[in-house]
Protein backbone atom coordinates (compact mmCIF):
# COMPACT_ATOMS: atom_id res chain seq x y z
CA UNK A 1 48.36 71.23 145.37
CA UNK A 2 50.94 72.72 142.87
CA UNK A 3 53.24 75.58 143.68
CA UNK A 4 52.32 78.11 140.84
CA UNK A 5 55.58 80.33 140.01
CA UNK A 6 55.81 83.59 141.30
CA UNK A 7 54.56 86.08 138.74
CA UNK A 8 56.86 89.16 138.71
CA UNK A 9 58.17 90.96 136.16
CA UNK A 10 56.28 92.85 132.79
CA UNK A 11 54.53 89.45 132.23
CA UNK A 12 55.60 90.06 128.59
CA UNK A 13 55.45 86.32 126.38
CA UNK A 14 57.87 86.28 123.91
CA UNK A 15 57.38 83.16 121.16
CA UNK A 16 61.04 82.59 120.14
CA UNK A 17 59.87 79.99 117.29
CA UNK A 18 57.63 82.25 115.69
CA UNK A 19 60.59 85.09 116.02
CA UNK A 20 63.05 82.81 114.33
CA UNK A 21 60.29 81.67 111.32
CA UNK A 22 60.27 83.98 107.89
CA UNK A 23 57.52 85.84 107.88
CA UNK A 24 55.81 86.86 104.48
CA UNK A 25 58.13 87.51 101.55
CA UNK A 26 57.16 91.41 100.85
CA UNK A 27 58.65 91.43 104.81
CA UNK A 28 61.73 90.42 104.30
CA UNK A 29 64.56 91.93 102.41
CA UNK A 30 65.11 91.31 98.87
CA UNK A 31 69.00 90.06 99.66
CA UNK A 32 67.75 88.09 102.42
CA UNK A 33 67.42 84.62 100.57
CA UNK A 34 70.78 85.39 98.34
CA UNK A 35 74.08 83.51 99.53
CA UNK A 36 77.25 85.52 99.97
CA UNK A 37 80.42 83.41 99.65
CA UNK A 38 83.50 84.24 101.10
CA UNK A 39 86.61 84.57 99.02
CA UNK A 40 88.97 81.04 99.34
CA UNK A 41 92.07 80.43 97.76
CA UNK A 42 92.03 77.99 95.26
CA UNK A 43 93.80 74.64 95.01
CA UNK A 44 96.58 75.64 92.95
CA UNK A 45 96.65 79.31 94.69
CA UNK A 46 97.25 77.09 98.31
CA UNK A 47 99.52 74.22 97.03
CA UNK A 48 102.03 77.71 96.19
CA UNK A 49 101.62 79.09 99.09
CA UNK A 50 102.16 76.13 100.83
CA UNK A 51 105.40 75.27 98.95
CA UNK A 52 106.99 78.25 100.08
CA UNK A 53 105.85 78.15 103.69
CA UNK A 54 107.20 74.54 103.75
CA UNK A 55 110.48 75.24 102.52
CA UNK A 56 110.80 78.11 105.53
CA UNK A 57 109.76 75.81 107.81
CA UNK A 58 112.72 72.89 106.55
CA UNK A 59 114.85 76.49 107.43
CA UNK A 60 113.55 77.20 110.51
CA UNK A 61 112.44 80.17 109.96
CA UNK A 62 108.15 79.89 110.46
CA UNK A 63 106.85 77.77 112.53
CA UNK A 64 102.81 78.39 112.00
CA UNK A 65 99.94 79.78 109.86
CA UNK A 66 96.77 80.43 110.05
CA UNK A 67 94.16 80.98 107.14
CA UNK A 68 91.78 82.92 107.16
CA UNK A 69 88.20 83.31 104.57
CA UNK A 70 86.42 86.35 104.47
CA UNK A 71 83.69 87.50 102.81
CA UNK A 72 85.80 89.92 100.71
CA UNK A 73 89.17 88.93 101.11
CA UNK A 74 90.92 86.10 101.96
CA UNK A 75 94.37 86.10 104.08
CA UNK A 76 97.35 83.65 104.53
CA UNK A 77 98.77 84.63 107.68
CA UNK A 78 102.75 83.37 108.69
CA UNK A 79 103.65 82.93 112.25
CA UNK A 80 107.51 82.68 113.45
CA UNK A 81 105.69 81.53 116.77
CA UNK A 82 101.99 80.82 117.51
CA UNK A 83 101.93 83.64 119.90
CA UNK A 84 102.90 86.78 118.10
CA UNK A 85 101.80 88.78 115.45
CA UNK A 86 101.72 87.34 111.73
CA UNK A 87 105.51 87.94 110.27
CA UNK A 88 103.61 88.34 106.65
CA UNK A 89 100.16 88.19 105.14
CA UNK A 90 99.59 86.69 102.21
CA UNK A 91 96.39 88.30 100.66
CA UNK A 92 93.72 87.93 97.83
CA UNK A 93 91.12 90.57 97.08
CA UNK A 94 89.49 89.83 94.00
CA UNK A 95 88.01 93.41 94.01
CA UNK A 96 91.83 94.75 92.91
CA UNK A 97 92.18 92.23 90.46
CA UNK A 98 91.54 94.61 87.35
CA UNK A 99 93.77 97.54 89.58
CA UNK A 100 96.60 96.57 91.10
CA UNK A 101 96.40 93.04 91.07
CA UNK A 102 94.42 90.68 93.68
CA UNK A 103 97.60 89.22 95.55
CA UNK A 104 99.39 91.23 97.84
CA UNK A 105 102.25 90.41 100.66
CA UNK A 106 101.66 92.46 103.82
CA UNK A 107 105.00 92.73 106.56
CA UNK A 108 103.93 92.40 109.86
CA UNK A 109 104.18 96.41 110.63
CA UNK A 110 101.26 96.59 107.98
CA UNK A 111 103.81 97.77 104.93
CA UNK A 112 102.85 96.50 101.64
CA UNK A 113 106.17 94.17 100.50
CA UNK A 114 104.59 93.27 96.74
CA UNK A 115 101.66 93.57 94.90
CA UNK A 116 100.30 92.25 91.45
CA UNK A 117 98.10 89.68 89.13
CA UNK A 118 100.76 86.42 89.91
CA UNK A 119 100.66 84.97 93.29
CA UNK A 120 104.02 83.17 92.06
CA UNK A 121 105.83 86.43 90.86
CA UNK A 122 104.40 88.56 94.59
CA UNK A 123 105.65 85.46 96.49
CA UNK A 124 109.17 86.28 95.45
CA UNK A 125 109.32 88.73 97.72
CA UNK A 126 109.52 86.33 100.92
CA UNK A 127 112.05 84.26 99.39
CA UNK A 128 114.67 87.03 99.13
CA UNK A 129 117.04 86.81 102.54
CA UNK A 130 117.11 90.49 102.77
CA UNK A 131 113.32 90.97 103.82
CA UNK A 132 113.21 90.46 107.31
């Protein structure tokens, strides 16, 4: 003879696959379907980012990075060591690109260092020795 489980509990079946599955298309939301990409840097955008953070790094002065996509920003962040905070931010936001511009450098206290349209002209601002 079989041992049957013990039946305690609400009894309540749950089908997980049929959960999971689209239902009928008036069910589901109209944005459902739609594909929301996050913001990237682009090739050119990276390779000047990367320049710079190179060059610090032949000084000794960052060690790490991390990047970072979002879906409405995306963020370079620069590490003096792997275990602290981000010394600087590099940021896109292609919402503030008719503003203030979509590039902005962000200290690590959270100040804005530069803003504006050129990520070569707002990445000045990290190669002057007086920002620190």
């Amino acid at each position: 003879m079989v041992d049957e489980p013990e039946q305690s509990g609400s009894g309540l079946l749950i089908d997980f696959a049929a959960a999971a599955s689209p239902g009928p298309a008036e069910l589901q939301p109209a944005n459902h379907n739609r594909f929301v990409p996050a913001v990237t840097f682009d090739r050119k955008e990276l390779q000047t980012i990367l320049n710079l953070y190179g060059r610090k790094v032949v000084d000794g002065e960052w060690r790490d990075y991390a990047i970072d996509f979002l879906r409405d920003r995306a963020l370079f962040s620069i590490y003096k060591r792997a275990s602290e905070r981000p010394l600087y931010v590099v940021e896109k936001n292609p919402k503030l690109r008719l503003k203030q511009g979509q590039y902005m450098v962000l200290s690590q206290e959270g100040r804005i260092l530069k803003r504006g349209h050129d990520l070569t002209t707002v990445l000045r601002v990290l190669e002057l020795a007086l920002v620190k």
